[in-house]
Protein backbone atom coordinates (compact mmCIF):
# COMPACT_ATOMS: atom_id res chain seq x y z
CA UNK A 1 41.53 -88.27 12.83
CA UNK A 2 38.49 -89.99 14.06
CA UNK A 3 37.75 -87.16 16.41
CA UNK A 4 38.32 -84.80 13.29
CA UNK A 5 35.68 -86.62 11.36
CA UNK A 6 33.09 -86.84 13.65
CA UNK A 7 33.22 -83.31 14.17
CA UNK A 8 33.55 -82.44 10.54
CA UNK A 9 29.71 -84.42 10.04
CA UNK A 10 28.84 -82.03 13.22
CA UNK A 11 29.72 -78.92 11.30
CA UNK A 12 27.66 -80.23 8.61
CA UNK A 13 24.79 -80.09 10.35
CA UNK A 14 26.15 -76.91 12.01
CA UNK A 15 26.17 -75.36 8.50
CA UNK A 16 22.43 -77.06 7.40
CA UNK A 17 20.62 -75.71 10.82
CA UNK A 18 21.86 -71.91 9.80
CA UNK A 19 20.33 -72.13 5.85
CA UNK A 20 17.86 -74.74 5.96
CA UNK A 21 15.61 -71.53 6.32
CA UNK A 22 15.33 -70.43 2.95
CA UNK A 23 14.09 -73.48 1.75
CA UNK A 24 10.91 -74.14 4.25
CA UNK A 25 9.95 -70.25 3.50
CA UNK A 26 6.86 -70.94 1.72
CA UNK A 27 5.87 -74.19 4.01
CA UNK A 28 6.49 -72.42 7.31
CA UNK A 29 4.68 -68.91 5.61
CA UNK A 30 1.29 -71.34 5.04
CA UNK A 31 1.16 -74.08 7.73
CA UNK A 32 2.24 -71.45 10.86
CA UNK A 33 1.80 -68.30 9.18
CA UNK A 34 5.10 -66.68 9.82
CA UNK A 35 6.09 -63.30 8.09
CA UNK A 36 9.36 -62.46 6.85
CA UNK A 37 10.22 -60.36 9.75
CA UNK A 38 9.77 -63.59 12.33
CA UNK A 39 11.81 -65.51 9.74
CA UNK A 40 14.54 -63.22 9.70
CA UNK A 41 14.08 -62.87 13.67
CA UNK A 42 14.20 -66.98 13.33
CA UNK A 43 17.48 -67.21 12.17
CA UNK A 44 18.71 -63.95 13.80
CA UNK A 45 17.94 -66.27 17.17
CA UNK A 46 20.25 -69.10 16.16
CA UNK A 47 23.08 -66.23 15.14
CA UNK A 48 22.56 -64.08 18.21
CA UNK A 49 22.69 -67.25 20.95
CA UNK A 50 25.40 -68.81 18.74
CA UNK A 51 27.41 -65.68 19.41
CA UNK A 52 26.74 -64.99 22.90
CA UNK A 53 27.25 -68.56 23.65
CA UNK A 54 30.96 -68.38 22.38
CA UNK A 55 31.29 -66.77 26.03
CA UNK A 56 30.61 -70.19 27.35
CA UNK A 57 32.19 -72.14 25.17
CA UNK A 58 35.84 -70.24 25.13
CA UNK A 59 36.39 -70.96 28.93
CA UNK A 60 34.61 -74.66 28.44
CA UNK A 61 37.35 -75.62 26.01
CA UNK A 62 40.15 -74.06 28.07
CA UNK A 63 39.50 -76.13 30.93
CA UNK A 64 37.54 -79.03 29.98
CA UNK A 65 38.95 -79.33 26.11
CA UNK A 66 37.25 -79.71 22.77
CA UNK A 67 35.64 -83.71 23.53
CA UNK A 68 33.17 -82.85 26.17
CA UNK A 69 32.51 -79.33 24.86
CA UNK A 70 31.57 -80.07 21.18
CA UNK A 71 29.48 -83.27 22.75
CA UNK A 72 27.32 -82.43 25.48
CA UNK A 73 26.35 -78.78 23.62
CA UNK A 74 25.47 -80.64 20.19
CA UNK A 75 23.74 -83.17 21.90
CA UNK A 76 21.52 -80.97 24.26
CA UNK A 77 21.20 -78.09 22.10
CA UNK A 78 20.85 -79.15 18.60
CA UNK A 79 18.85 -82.28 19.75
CA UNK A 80 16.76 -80.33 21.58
CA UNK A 81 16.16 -77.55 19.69
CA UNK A 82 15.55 -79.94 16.16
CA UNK A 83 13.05 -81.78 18.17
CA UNK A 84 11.20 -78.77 19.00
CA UNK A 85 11.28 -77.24 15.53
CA UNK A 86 9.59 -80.48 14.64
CA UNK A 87 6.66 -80.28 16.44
CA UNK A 88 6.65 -76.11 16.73
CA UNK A 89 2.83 -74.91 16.16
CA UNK A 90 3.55 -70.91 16.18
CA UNK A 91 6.08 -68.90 15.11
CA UNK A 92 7.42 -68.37 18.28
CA UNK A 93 8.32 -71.93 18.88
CA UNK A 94 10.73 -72.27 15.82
CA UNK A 95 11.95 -68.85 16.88
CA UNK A 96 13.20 -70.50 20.14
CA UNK A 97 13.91 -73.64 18.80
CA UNK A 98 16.37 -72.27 16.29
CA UNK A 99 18.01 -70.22 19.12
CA UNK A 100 18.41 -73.64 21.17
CA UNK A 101 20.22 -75.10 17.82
CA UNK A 102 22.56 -72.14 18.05
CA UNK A 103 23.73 -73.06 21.24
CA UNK A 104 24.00 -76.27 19.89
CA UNK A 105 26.10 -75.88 16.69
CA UNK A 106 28.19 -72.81 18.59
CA UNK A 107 31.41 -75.02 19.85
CA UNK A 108 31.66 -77.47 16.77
CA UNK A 109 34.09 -75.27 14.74
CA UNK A 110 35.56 -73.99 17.70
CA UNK A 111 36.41 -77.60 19.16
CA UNK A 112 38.21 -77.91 15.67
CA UNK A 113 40.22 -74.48 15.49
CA UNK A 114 40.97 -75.65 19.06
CA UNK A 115 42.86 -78.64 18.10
CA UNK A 116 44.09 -77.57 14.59
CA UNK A 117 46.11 -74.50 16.76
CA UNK A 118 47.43 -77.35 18.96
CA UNK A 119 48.16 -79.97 16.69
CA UNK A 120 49.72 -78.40 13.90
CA UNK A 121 51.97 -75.61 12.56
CA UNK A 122 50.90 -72.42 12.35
CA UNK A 123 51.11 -71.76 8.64
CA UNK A 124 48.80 -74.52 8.35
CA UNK A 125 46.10 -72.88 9.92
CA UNK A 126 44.19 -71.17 7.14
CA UNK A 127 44.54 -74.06 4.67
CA UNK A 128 43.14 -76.86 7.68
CA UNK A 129 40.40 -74.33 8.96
CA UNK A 130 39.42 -73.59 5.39
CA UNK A 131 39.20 -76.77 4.14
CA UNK A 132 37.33 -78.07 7.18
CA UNK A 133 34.59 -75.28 6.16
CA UNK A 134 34.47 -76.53 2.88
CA UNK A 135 33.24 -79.97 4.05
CA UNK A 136 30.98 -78.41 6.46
CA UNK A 137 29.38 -76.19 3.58
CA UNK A 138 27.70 -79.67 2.52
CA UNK A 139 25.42 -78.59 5.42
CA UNK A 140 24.46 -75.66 2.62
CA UNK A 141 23.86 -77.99 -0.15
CA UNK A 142 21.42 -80.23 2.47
CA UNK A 143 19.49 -77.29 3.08
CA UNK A 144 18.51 -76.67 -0.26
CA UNK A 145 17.35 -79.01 -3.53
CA UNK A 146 17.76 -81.86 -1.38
CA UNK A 147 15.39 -80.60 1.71
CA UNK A 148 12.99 -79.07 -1.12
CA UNK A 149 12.54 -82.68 -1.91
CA UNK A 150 12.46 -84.56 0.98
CA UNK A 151 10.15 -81.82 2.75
CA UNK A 152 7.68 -82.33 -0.69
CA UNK A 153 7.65 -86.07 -0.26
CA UNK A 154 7.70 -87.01 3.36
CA UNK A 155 6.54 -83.23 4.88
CA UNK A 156 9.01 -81.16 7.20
CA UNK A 157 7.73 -82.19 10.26
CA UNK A 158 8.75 -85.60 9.78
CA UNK A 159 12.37 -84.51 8.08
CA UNK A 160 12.90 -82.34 11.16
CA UNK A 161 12.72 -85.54 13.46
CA UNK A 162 14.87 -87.51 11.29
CA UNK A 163 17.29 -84.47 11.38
CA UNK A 164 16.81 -84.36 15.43
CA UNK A 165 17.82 -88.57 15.38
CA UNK A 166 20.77 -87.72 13.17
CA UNK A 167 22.15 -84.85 14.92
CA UNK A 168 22.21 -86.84 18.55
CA UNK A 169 23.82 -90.04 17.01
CA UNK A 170 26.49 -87.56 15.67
CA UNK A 171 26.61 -85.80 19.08
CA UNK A 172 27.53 -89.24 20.89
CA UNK A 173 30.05 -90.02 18.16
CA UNK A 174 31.36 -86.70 19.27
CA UNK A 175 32.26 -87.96 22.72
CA UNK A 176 33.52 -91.09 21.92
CA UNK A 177 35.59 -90.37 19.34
CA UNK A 178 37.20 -87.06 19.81
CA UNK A 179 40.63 -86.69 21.83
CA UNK A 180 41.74 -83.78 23.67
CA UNK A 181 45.08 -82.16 22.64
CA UNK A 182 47.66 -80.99 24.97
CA UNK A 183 48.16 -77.06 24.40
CA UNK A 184 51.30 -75.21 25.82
CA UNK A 185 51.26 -73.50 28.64
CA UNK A 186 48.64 -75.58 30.36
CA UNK A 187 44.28 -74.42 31.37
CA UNK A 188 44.20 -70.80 30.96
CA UNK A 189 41.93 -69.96 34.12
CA UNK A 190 42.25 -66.32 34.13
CA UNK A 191 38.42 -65.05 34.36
CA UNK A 192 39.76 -61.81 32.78
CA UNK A 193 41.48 -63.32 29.68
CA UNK A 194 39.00 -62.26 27.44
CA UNK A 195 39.79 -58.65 27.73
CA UNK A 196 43.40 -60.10 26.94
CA UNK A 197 42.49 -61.01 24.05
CA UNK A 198 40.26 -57.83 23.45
CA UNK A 199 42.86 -55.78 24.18
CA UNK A 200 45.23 -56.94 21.71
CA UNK A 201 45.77 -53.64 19.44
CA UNK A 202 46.63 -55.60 15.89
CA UNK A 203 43.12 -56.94 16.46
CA UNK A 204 41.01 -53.87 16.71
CA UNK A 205 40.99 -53.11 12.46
CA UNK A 206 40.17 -56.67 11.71
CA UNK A 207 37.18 -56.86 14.14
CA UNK A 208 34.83 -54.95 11.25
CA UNK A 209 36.04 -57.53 8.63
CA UNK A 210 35.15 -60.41 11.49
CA UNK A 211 31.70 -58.52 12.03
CA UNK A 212 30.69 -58.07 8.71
CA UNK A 213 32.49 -60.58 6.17
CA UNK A 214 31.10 -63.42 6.95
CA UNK A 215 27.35 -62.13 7.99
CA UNK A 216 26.60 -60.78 3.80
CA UNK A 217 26.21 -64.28 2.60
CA UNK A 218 25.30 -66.01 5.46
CA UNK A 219 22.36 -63.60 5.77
CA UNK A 220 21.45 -63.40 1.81
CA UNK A 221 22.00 -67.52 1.24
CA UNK A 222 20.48 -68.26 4.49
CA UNK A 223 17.09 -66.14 4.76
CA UNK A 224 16.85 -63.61 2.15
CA UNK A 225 17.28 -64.92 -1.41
CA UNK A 226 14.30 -67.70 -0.27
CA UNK A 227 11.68 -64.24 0.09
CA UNK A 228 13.09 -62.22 -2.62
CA UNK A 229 12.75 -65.44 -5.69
CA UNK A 230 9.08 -66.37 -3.67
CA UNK A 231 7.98 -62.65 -3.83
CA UNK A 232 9.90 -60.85 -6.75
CA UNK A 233 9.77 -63.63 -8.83
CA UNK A 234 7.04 -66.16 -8.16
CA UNK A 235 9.52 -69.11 -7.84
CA UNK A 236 8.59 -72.08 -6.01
CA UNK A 237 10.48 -73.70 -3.01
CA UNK A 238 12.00 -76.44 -5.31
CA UNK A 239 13.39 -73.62 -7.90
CA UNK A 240 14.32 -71.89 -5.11
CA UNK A 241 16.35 -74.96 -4.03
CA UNK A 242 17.94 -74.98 -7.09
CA UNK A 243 19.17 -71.54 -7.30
CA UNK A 244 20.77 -71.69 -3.50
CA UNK A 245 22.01 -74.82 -4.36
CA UNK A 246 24.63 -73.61 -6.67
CA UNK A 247 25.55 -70.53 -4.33
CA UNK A 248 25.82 -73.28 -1.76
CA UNK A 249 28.66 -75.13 -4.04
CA UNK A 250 30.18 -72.57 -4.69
CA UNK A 251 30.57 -71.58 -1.33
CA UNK A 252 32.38 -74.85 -1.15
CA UNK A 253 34.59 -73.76 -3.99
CA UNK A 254 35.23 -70.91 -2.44
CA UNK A 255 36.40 -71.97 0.92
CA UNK A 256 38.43 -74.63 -0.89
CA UNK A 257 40.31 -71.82 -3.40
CA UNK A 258 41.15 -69.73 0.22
CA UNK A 259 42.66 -72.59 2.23
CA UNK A 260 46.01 -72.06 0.19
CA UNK A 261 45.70 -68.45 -0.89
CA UNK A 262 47.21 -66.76 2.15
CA UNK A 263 50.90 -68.78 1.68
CA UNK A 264 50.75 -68.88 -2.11
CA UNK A 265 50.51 -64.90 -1.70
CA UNK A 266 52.06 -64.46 1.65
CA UNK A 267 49.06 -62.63 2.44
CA UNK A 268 46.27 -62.86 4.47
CA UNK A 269 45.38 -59.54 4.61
CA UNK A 270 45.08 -58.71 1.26
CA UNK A 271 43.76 -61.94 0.33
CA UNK A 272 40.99 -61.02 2.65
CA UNK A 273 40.56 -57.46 0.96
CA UNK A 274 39.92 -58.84 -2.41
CA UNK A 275 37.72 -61.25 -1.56
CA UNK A 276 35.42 -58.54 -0.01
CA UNK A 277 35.99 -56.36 -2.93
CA UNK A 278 34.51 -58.78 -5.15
CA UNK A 279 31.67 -59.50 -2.81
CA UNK A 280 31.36 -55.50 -2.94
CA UNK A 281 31.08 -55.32 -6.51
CA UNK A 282 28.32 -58.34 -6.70
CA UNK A 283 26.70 -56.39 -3.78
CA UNK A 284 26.41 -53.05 -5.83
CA UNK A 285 25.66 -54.40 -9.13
CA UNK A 286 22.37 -56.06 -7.63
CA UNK A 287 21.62 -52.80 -4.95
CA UNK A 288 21.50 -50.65 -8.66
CA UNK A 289 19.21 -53.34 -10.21
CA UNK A 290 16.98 -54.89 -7.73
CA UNK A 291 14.71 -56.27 -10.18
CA UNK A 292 17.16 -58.15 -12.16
CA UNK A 293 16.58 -61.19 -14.05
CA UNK A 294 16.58 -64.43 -12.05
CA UNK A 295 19.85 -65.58 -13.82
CA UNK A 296 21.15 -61.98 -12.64
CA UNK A 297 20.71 -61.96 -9.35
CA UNK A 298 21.53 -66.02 -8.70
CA UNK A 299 24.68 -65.05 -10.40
CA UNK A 300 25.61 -62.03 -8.46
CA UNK A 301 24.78 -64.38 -5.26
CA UNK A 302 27.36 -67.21 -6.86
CA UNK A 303 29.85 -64.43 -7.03
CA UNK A 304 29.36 -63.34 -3.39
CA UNK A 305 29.15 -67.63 -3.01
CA UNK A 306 32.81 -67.55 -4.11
CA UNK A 307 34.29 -64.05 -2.92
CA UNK A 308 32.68 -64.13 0.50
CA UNK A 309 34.34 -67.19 2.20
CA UNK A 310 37.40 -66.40 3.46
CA UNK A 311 36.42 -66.91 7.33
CA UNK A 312 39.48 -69.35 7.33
CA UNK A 313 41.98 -66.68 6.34
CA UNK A 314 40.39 -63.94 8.59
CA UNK A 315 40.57 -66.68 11.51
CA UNK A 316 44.46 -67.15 10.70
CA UNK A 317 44.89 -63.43 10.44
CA UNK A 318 43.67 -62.70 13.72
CA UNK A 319 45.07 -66.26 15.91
CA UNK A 320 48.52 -64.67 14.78
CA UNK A 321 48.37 -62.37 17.41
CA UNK A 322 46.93 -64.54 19.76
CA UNK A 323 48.97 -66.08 22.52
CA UNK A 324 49.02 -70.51 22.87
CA UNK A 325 47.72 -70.56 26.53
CA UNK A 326 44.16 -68.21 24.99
CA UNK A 327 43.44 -70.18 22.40
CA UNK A 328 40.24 -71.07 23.13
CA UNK A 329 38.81 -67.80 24.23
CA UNK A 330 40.61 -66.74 21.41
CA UNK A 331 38.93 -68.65 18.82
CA UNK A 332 35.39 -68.01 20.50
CA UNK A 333 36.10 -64.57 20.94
CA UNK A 334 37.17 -63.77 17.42
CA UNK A 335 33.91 -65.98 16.00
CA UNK A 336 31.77 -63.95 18.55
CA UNK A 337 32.47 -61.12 16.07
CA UNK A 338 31.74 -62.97 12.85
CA UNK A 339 28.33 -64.73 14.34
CA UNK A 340 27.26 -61.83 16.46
CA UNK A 341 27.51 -59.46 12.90
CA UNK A 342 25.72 -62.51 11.02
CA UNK A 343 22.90 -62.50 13.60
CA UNK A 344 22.80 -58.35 14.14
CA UNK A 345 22.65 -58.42 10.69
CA UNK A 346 19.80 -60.99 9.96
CA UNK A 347 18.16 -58.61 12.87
CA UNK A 348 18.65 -55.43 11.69
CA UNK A 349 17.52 -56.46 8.03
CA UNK A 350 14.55 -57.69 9.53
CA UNK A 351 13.35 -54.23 10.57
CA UNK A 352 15.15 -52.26 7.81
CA UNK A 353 12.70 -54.88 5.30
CA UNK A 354 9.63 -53.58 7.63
CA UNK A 355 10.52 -50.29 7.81
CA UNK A 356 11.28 -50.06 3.90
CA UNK A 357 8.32 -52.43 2.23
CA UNK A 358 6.21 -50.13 0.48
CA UNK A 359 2.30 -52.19 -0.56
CA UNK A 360 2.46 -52.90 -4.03
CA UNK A 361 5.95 -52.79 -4.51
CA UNK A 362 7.38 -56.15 -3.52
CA UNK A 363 11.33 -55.30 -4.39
CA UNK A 364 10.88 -51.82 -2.40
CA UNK A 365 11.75 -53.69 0.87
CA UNK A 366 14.68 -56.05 -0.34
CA UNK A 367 16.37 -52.98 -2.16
CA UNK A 368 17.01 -51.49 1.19
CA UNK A 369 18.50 -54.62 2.84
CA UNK A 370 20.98 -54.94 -0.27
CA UNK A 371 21.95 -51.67 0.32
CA UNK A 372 22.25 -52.00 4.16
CA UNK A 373 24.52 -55.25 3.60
CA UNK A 374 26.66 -53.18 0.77
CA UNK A 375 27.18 -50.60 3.15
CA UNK A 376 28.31 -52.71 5.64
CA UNK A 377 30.73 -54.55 3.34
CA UNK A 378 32.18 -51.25 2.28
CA UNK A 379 32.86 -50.18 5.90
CA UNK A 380 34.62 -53.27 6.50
CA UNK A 381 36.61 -53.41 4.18
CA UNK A 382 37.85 -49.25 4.64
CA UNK A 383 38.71 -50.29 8.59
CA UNK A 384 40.18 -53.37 7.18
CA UNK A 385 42.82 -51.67 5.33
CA UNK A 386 44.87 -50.21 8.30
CA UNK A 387 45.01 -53.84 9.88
CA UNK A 388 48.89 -55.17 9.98
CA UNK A 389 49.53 -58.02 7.24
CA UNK A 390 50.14 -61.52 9.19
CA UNK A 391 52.74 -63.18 6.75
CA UNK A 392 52.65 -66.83 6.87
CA UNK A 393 56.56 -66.54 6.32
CA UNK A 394 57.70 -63.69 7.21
CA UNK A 395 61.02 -63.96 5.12
């Protein structure tokens, strides 16, 4: 339980580094003079090497478990990379600075799925991995009224260090505290186990869901709705706090409400589908009115808040196909999807925004992302529906 805990304050700050963005918009616009295409490249970076390292950190839990993984990553990474944000003087050094907090943050929820498929039953999967995002979604509510604040008082160069100090004292907790489990089957050292995994056919329909599900309100919470209240509608970074702070709780609800959904229902597949249909809907009622009111649009991003974060059931879904002695490259695999769609959709948005923004016409640009993340969402959920149901009892 230690172990549990220490990584559970890790995932906190594993949730904080991918949002915090929003927030320090305005600051980080002024004092370095970054546009909203580097900021969306920004936290593209920590989404892209987040994903790519999951190729690393699969094997790295299979053979040298979850304790030494989680630690020396965290520590070198998200250190590292914090310390760099803090003293970054162009655009490009926060760019690489967030990607060095991605490789950071990338095995902290892993190390936990690791030892939540070792440890305990399989029909307790979705509620543990659920809940355990739910805690780590206090990361979210950091990174927004609370950072406004601090940032205003003390300046974000000096919260970034403190941030730095806090993530390496949480990184040596890490390795003292956390145990590594003893999984069936023994070290899985086949170099081609990935494509095992890959080649799984009950897999291939949910990969869209993995791809896309997550990456809509990761993207909008964590970049987008900071630009769209600053430019659309003149808000300042402490309003703008405000307003993500609520989507940020109830992304908490939300992953809370999931964790028992799949065996109160039997479900997980349909579970799943509703979830995105209600993120749909919230999707396409602010793609058809771009220039809503700010109480419209913060509560059609509380409703995607809410609908959107059923990672934990889409994780279960999938490990239910998944064989003991892959769990690890499992895991990483499967959240290789979900992160690599989060980051090629912060970068694709990026350049849609660009390619869209007309002068004069500040919503012209964020109506097009909208519609590129509803259009994702719809796909996802179409693909989704051929996907075979994973019953938590299949009586």
């Amino acid at each position: 339980m230690p172990g549990i805990i220490a990584l559970a304050f890790a995932y906190v700050m594993s949730q904080f580094y991918r949002s915090f963005l929003a927030v320090l918009t305005p600051v980080l616009s002024s004092e370095l003079g970054m546009t909203n295409n580097q900021l969306s490249q920004a936290l593209a970076a920590w989404f892209v090497v987040f994903a790519l390292s999951q190729f690393l950190v699969g094997p790295m839990l299979d053979r040298l478990g979850p304790k030494l993984t989680a630690a020396l990553l965290f520590f070198a990474g998200a250190g590292g990379g914090a310390a760099m944000f803090a003293v970054a003087s162009a655009p490009w050094m926060v760019i690489v600075a967030m990607g060095a907090i991605g490789l950071g943050c990338s095995p902290v929820l892993m190390a936990t799925l690791y030892i939540f498929r070792a440890e305990f039953s399989a029909k307790r999967f979705a509620f543990l991995s659920s809940t355990f995002i739910a805690f780590g979604n206090a990361g979210n509510l950091l990174g927004t009224s609370p950072l406004a604040s601090l940032a205003d008082a003390y300046g974000w160069r000096l919260v970034m260090g403190g941030l730095c100090a806090v993530t390496v004292a949480i990184a040596v907790a890490t390795l003292l505290l956390v145990k590594n489990p003893h999984v069936s089957g023994g070290p899985d050292r086949d170099n081609g186990s990935y494509w095992r995994v890959f080649s799984i056919p009950a897999l291939w329909p949910i990969f869209p869901m993995c791809l896309f599900g997550y990456a809509i309100i990761a993207n909008i919470r964590g970049l987008w709705a900071g630009p769209y209240f600053d430019q659309v509608h003149g808000l300042a970074a402490t309003e703008i706090g405000s307003i993500t702070f609520f989507v940020a709780v109830a992304m908490v609800i939300g992953s809370l409400a999931y964790g028992p959904m799949d065996t109160l229902f039997n479900s997980r597949k349909w579970v799943v589908l509703g979830g995105n249909g209600l993120t749909i809907v919230a999707l396409a009622a602010w793609a058809f009115n771009p220039l809503g009111s700010v109480e419209f649009v913060s509560g059609a991003l509380v409703v995607m808040g809410l609908a959107g974060m059923f990672y934990g059931v889409v994780m279960a879904h999938c490990m239910a196909y998944v064989p003991a002695d892959l769990t690890g490259r499992g895991v990483t695999l499967i959240n290789f999807f979900s992160i690599g769609g989060t980051g090629l959709m912060q970068g694709l948005s990026g350049f849609v925004y660009d390619a869209s923004a007309v002068s004069g016409d500040e919503v012209s640009g964020f109506s097009a992302v909208i519609w590129l993340y509803l259009a994702a969402s719809v796909f996802a959920s179409v693909v989704y529906i051929f996907s075979k149901d994973a019953k938590p009892s299949p009586s």
